[in-house]
C-alpha atoms as a PDB file:
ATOM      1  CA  UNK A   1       4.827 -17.398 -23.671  1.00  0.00           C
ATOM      2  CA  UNK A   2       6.695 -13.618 -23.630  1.00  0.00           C
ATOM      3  CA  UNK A   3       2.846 -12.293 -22.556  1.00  0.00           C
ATOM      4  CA  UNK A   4       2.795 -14.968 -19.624  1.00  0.00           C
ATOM      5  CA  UNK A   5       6.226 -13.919 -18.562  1.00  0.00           C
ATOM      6  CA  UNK A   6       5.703 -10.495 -18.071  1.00  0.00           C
ATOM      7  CA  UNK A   7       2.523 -10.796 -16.736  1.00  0.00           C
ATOM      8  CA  UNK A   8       4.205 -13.155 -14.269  1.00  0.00           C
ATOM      9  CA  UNK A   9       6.872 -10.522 -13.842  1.00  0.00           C
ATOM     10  CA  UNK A  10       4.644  -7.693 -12.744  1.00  0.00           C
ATOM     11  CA  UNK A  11       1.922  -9.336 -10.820  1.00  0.00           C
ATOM     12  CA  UNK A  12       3.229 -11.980  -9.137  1.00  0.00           C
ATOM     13  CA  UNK A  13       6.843 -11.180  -8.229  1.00  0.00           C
ATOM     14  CA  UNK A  14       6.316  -7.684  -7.302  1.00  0.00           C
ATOM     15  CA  UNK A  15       3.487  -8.284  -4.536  1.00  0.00           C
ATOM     16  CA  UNK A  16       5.664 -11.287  -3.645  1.00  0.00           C
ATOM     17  CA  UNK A  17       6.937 -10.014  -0.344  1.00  0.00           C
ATOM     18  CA  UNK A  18       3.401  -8.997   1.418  1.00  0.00           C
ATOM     19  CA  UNK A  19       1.748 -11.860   0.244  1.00  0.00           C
ATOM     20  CA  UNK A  20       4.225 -13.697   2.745  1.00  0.00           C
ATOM     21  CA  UNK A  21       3.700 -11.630   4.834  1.00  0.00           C
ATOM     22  CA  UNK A  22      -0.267 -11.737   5.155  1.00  0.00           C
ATOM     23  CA  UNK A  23       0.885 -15.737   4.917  1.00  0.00           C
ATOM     24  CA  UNK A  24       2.671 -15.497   8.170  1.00  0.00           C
ATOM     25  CA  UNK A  25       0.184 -13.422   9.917  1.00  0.00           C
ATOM     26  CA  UNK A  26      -2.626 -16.224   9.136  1.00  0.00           C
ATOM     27  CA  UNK A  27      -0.200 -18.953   9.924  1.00  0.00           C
ATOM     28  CA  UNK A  28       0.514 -16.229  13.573  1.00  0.00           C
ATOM     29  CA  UNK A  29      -3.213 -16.598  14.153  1.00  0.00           C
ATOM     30  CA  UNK A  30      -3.663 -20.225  13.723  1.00  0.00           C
ATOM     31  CA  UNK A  31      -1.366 -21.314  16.120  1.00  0.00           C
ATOM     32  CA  UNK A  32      -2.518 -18.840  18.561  1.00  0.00           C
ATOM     33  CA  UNK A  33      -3.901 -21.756  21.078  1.00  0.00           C
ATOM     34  CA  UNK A  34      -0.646 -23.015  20.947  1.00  0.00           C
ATOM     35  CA  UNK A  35       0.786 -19.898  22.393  1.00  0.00           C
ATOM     36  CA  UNK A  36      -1.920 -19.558  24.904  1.00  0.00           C
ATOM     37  CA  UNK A  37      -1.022 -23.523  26.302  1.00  0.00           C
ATOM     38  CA  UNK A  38       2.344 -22.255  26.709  1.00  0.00           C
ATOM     39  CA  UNK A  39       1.695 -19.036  27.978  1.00  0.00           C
ATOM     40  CA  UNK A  40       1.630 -20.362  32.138  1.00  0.00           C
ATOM     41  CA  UNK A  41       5.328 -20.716  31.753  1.00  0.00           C
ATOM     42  CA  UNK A  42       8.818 -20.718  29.505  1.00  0.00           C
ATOM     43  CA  UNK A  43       9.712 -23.775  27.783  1.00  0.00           C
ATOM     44  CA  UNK A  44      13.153 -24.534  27.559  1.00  0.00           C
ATOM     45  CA  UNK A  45      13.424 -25.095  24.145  1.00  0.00           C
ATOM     46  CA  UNK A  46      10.897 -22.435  23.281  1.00  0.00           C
ATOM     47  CA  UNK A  47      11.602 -20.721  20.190  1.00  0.00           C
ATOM     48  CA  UNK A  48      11.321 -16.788  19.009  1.00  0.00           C
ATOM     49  CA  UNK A  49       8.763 -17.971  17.012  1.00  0.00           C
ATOM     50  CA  UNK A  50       7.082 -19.448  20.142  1.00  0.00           C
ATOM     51  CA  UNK A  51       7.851 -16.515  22.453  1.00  0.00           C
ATOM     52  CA  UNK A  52       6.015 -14.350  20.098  1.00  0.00           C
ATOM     53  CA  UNK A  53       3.021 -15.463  20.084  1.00  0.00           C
ATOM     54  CA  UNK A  54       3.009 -15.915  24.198  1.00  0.00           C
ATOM     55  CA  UNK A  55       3.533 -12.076  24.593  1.00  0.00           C
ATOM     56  CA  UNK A  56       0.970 -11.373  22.033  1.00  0.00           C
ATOM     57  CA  UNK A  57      -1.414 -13.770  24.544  1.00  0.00           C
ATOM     58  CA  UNK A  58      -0.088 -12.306  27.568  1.00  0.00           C
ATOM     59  CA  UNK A  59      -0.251  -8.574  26.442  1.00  0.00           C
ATOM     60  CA  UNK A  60      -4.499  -9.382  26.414  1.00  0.00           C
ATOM     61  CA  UNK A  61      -7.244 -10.074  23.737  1.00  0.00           C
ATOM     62  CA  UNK A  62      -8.729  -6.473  24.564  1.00  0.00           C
ATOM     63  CA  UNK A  63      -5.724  -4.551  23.522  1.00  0.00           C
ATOM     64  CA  UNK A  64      -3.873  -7.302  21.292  1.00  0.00           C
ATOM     65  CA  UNK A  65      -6.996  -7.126  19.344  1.00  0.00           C
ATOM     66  CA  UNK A  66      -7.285  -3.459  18.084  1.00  0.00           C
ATOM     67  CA  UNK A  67      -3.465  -3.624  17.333  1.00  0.00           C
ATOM     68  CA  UNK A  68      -3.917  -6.959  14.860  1.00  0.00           C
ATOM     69  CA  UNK A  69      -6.621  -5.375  13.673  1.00  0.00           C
ATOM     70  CA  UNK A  70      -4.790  -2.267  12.810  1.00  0.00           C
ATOM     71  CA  UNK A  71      -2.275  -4.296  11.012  1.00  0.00           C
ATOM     72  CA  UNK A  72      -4.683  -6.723   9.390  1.00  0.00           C
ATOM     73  CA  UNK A  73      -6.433  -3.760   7.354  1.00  0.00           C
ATOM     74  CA  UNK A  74      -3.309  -2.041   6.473  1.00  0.00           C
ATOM     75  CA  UNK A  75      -1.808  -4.953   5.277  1.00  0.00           C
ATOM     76  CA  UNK A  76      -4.670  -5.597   3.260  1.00  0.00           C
ATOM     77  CA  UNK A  77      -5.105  -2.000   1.405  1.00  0.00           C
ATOM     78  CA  UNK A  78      -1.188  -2.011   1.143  1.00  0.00           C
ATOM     79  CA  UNK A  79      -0.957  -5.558  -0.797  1.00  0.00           C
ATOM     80  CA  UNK A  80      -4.031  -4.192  -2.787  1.00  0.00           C
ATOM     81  CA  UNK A  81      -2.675  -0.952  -3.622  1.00  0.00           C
ATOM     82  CA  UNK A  82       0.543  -2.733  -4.803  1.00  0.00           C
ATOM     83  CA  UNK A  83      -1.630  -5.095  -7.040  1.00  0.00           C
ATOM     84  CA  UNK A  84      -3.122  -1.896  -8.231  1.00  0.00           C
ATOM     85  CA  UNK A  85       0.422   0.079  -8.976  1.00  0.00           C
ATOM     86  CA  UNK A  86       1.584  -2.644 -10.452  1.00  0.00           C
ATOM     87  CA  UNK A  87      -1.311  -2.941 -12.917  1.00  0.00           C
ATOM     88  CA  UNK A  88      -1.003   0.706 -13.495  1.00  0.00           C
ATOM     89  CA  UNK A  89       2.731   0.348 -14.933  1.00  0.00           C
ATOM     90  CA  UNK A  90       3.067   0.360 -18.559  1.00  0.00           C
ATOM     91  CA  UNK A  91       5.569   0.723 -21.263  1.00  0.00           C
ATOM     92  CA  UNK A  92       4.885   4.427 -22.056  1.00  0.00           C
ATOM     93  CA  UNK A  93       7.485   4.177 -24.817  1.00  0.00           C
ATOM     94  CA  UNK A  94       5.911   1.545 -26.443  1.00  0.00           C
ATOM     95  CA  UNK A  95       2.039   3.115 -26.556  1.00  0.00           C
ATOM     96  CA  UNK A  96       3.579   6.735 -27.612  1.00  0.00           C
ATOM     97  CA  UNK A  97       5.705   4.886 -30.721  1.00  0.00           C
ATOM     98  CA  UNK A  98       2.323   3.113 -31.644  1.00  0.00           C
ATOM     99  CA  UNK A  99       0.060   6.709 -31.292  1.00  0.00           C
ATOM    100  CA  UNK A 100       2.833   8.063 -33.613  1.00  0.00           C
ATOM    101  CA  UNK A 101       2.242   5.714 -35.702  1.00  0.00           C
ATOM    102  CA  UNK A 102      -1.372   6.260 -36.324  1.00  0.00           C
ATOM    103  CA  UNK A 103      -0.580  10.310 -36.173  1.00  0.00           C
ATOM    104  CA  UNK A 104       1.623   9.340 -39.101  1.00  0.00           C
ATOM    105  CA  UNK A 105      -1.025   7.467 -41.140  1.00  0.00           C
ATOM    106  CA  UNK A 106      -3.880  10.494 -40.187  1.00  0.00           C
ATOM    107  CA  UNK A 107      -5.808   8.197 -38.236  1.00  0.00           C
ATOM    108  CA  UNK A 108      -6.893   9.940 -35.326  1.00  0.00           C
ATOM    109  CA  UNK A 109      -9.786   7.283 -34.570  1.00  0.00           C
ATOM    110  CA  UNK A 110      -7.100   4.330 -34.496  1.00  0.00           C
ATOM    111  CA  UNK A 111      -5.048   6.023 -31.753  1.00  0.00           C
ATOM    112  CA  UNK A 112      -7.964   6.352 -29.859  1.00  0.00           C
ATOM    113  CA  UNK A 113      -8.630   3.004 -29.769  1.00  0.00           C
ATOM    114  CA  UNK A 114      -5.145   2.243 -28.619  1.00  0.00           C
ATOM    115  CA  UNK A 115      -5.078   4.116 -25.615  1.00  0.00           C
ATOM    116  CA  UNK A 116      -8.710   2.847 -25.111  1.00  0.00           C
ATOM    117  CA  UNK A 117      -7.183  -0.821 -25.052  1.00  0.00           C
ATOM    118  CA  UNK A 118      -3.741   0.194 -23.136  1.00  0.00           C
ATOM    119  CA  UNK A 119      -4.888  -0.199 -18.880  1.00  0.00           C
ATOM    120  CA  UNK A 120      -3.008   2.199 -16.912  1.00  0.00           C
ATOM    121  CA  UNK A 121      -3.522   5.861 -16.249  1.00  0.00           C
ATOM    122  CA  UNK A 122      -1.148   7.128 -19.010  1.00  0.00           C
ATOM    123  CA  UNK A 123      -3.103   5.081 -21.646  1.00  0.00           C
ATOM    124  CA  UNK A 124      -6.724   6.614 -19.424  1.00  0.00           C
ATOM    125  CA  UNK A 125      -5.277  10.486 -20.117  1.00  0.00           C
ATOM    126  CA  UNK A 126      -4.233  10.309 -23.542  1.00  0.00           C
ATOM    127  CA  UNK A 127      -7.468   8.772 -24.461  1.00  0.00           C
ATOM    128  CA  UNK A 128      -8.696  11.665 -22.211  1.00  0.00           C
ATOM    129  CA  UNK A 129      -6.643  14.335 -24.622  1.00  0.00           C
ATOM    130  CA  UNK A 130      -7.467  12.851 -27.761  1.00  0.00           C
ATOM    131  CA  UNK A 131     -11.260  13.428 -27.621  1.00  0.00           C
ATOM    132  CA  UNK A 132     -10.107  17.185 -27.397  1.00  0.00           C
ATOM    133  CA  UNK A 133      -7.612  16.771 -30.315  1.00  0.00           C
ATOM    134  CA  UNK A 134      -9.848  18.622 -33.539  1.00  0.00           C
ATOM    135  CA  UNK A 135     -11.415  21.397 -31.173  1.00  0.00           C
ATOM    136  CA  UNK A 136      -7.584  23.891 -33.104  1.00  0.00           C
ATOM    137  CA  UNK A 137      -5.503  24.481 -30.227  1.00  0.00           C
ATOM    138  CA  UNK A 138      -3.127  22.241 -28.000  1.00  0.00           C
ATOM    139  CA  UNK A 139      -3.667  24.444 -25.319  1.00  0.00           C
ATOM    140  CA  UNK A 140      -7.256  22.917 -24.950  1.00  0.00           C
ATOM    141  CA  UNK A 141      -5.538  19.190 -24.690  1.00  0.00           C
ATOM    142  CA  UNK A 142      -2.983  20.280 -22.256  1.00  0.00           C
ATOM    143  CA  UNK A 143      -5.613  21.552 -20.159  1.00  0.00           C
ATOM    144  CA  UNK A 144      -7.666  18.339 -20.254  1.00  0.00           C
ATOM    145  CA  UNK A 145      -4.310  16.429 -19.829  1.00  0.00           C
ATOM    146  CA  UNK A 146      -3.534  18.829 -16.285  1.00  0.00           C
ATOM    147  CA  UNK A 147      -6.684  18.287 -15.146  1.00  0.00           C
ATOM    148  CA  UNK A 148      -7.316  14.562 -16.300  1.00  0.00           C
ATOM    149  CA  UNK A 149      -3.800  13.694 -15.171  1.00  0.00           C
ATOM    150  CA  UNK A 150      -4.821  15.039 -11.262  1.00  0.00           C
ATOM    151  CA  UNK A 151      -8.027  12.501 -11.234  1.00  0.00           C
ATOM    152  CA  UNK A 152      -5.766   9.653 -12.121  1.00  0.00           C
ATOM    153  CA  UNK A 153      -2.971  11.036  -9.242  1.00  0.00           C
ATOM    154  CA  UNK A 154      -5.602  10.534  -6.873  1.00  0.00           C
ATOM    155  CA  UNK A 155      -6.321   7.484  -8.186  1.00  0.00           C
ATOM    156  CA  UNK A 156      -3.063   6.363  -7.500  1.00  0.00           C
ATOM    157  CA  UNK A 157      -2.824   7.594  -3.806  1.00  0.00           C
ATOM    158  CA  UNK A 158      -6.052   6.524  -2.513  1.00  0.00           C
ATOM    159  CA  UNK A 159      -5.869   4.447   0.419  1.00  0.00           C
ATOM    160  CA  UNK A 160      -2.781   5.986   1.161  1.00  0.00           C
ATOM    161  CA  UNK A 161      -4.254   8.208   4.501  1.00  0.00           C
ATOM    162  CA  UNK A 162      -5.977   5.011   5.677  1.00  0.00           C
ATOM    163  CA  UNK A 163      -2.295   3.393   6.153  1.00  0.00           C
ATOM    164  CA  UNK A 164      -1.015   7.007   7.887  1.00  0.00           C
ATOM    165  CA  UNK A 165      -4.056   6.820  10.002  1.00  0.00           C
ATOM    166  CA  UNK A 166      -3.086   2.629  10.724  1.00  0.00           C
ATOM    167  CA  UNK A 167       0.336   3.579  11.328  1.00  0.00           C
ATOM    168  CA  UNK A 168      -0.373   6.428  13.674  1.00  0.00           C
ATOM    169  CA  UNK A 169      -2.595   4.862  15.718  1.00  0.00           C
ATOM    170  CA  UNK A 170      -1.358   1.569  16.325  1.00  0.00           C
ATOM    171  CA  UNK A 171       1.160   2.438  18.151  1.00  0.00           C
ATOM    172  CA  UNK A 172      -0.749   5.397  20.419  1.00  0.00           C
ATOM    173  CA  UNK A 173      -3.224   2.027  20.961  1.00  0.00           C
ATOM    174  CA  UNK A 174      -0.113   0.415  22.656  1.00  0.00           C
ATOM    175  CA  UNK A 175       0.465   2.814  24.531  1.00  0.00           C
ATOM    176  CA  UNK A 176      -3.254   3.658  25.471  1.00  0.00           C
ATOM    177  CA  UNK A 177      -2.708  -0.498  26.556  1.00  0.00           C
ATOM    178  CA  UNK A 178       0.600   0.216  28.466  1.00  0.00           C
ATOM    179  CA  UNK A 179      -0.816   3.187  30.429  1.00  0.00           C
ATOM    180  CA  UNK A 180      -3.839   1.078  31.603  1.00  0.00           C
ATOM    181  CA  UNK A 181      -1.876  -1.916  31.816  1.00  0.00           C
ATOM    182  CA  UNK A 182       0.510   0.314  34.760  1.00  0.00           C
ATOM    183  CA  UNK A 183      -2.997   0.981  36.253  1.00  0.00           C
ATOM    184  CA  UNK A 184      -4.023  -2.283  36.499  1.00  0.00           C
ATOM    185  CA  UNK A 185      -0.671  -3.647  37.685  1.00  0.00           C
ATOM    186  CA  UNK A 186      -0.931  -0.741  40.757  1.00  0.00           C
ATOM    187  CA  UNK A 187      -4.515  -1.959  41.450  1.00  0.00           C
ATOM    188  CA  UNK A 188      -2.909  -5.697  41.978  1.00  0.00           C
ATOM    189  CA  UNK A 189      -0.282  -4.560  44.025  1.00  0.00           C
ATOM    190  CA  UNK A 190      -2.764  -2.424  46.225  1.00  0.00           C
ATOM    191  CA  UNK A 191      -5.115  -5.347  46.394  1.00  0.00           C
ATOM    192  CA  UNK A 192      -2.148  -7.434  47.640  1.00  0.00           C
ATOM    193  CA  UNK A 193      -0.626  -5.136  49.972  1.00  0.00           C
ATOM    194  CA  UNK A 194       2.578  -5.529  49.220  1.00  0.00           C
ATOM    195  CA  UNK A 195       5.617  -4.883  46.773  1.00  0.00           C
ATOM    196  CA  UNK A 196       6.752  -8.360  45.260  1.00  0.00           C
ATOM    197  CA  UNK A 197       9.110  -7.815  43.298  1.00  0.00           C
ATOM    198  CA  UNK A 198       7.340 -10.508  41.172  1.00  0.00           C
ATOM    199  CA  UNK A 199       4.031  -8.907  41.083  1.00  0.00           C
ATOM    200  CA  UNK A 200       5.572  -5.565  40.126  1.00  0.00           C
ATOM    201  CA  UNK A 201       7.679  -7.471  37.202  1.00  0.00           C
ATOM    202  CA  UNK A 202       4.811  -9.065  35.421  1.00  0.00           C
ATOM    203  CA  UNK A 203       2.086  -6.229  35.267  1.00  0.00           C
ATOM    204  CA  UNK A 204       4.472  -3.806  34.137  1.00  0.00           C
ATOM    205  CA  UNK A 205       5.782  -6.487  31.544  1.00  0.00           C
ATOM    206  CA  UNK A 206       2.607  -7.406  29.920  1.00  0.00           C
ATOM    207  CA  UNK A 207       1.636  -3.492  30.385  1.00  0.00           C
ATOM    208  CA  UNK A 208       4.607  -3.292  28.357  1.00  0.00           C
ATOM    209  CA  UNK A 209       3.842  -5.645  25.584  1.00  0.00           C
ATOM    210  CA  UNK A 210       1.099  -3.694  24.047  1.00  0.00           C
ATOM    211  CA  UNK A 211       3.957  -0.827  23.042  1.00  0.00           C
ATOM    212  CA  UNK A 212       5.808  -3.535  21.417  1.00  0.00           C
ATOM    213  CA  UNK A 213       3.215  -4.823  19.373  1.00  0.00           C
ATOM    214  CA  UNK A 214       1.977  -1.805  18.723  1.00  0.00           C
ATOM    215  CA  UNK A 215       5.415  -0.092  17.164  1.00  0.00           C
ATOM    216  CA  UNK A 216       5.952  -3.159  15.583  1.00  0.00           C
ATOM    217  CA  UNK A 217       2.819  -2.858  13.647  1.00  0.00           C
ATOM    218  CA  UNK A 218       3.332   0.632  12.546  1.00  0.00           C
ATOM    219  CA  UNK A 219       7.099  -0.175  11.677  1.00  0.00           C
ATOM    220  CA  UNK A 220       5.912  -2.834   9.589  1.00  0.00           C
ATOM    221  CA  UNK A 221       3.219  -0.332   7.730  1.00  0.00           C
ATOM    222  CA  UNK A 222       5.780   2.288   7.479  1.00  0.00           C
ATOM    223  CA  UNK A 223       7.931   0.239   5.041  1.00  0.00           C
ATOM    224  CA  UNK A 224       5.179  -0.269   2.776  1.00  0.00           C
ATOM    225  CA  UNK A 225       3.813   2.933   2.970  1.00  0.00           C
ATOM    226  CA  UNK A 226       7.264   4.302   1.922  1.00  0.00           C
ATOM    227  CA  UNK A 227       7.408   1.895  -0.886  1.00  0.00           C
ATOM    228  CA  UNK A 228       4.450   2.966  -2.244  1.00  0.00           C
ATOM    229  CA  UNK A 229       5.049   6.250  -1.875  1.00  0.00           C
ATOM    230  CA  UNK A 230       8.083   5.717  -3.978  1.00  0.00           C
ATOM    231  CA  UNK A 231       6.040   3.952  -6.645  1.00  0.00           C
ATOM    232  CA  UNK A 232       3.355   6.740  -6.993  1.00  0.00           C
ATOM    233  CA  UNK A 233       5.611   8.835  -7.234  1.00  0.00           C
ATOM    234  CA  UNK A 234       7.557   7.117 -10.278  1.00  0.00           C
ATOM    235  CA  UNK A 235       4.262   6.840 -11.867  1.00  0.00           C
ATOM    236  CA  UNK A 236       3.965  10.410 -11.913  1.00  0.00           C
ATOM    237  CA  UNK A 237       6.920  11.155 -13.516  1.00  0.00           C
ATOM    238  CA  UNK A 238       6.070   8.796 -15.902  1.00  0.00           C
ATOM    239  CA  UNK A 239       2.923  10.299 -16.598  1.00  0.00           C
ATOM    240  CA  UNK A 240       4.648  13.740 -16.804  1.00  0.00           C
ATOM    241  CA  UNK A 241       7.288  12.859 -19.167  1.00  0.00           C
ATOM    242  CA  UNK A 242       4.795  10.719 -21.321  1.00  0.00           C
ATOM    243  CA  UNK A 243       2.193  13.735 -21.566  1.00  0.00           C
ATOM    244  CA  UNK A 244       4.865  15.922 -23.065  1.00  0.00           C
ATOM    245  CA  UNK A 245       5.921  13.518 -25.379  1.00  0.00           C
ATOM    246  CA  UNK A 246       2.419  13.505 -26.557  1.00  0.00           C
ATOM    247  CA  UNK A 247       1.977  17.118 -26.962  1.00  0.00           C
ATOM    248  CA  UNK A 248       4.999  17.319 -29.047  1.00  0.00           C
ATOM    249  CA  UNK A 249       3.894  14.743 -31.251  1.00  0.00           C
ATOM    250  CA  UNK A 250       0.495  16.356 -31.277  1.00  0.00           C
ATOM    251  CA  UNK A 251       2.541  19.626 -32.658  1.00  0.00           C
ATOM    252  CA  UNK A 252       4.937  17.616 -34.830  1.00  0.00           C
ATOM    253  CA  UNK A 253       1.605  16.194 -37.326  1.00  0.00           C
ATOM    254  CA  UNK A 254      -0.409  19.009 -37.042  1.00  0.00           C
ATOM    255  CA  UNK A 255      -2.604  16.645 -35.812  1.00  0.00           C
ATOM    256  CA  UNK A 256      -5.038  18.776 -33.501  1.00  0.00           C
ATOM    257  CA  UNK A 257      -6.051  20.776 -37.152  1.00  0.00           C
ATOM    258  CA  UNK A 258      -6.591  17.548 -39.430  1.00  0.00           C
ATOM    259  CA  UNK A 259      -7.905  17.917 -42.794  1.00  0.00           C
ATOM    260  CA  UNK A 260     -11.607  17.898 -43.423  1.00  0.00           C
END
């Protein structure tokens, strides 16, 4: 029951939050022909909820689209990267009191096997160092720990420039939309030759609606991208403090010169 518990704890609560969120963004697309009946005119009683989804319709498939689809795939690599970080935490404490133990007892093949069956990248670059332990110098396992310890860092930030590159351009997409959008709006009041104030109001205002969108999106991606950020980050340390801890038992047994 403890096992289910924390596995509960650090898969399911943690990606909690975006997992609503992608929930809400299907349940946004579903009811998309509701917004586009109600998009000829303002209900009374029409909610935010509502009103959303009838400026998404109004702001046009052709623009709308790229936007959603900006936000769609960096939703997606942020809830996976999440799921990933999430795997990727483990009680560092725990695996370096259970190495020590095996340092204590000489046996250099039963630590091995621990880190082998610990996931997470601490567990992947002490495994890493141990198949150097035996070659008579630590400075050969902190080398394989510097350089082992920057494959798993970029482990842990990949995907990362795909949700810069989402949250860059979704909002230069709404404005690429508002800019036309003006265009457009000038063509219709050209074609109509003459200023209504009415005409004038709704092409800039759906012009408009493609900047909205489009800084919501990349608001929305910034938060997770910061969070994540934040994560990796904590990882590192965590992998910093936990590969020191492993030289110094490594010095405290002796244990990269063990007895033939």
């Amino acid at each position: 029951m403890s096992v289910f518990i924390r596995i509960y704890h650090k898969i399911l609560l943690r990606p909690y939050l975006p997992l609503v969120v992608l929930g809400v963004v299907l349940l946004f697309l579903l009811n998309l022909n509701l917004a586009a009946q109600t998009s000829t005119g303002i209900p009374v009683d029409e909610t935010n909820q509502t009103m959303l989804k009838r400026y998404f319709v109004e702001g046009g498939w052709q623009y709308m689209g790229s936007i959603l689809i900006c936000f769609v795939l960096g939703l997606a690599i942020c809830i996976e990267r999440i799921l990933l970080l999430n795997l990727s935490t483990t009680n560092n404490q725990r695996l370096l009191d259970r190495l020590e133990t095996s340092f204590k007892n000489n046996d250099l093949n039963q630590a091995k096997e621990i880190c082998r069956a610990t996931r997470g990248p601490v567990a992947a670059i002490f495994h890493h160092a141990l198949e150097r332990v035996g070659d008579g110098s630590l400075d050969l396992v902190e080398k394989s720990i510097a350089s082992y310890g920057s494959v798993q860092t970029a482990k842990l930030e990949r995907g990362l420039t795909w949700i810069a590159l989402f949250i860059a351009i979704a909002p230069m997409l709404g404005f690429l939309g508002t800019v036309i959008g003006m265009v457009q709006a000038f063509d219709a009041i050209e074609a109509a030759g003459d200023i209504s104030p009415t005409l004038v109001a709704r092409g800039i205002k759906v012009a408009l609606l493609t900047t909205v969108f489009g800084l919501i999106v990349a608001i929305i991606l910034q938060v997770f991208y910061n969070y994540l950020v934040s994560k990796i980050d904590h990882l590192i340390i965590g992998m910093e403090d936990a590969a020191i801890s492993l030289i110094d038992l490594l010095a405290k047994y002796n244990t990269t010169n063990p007895p033939e």
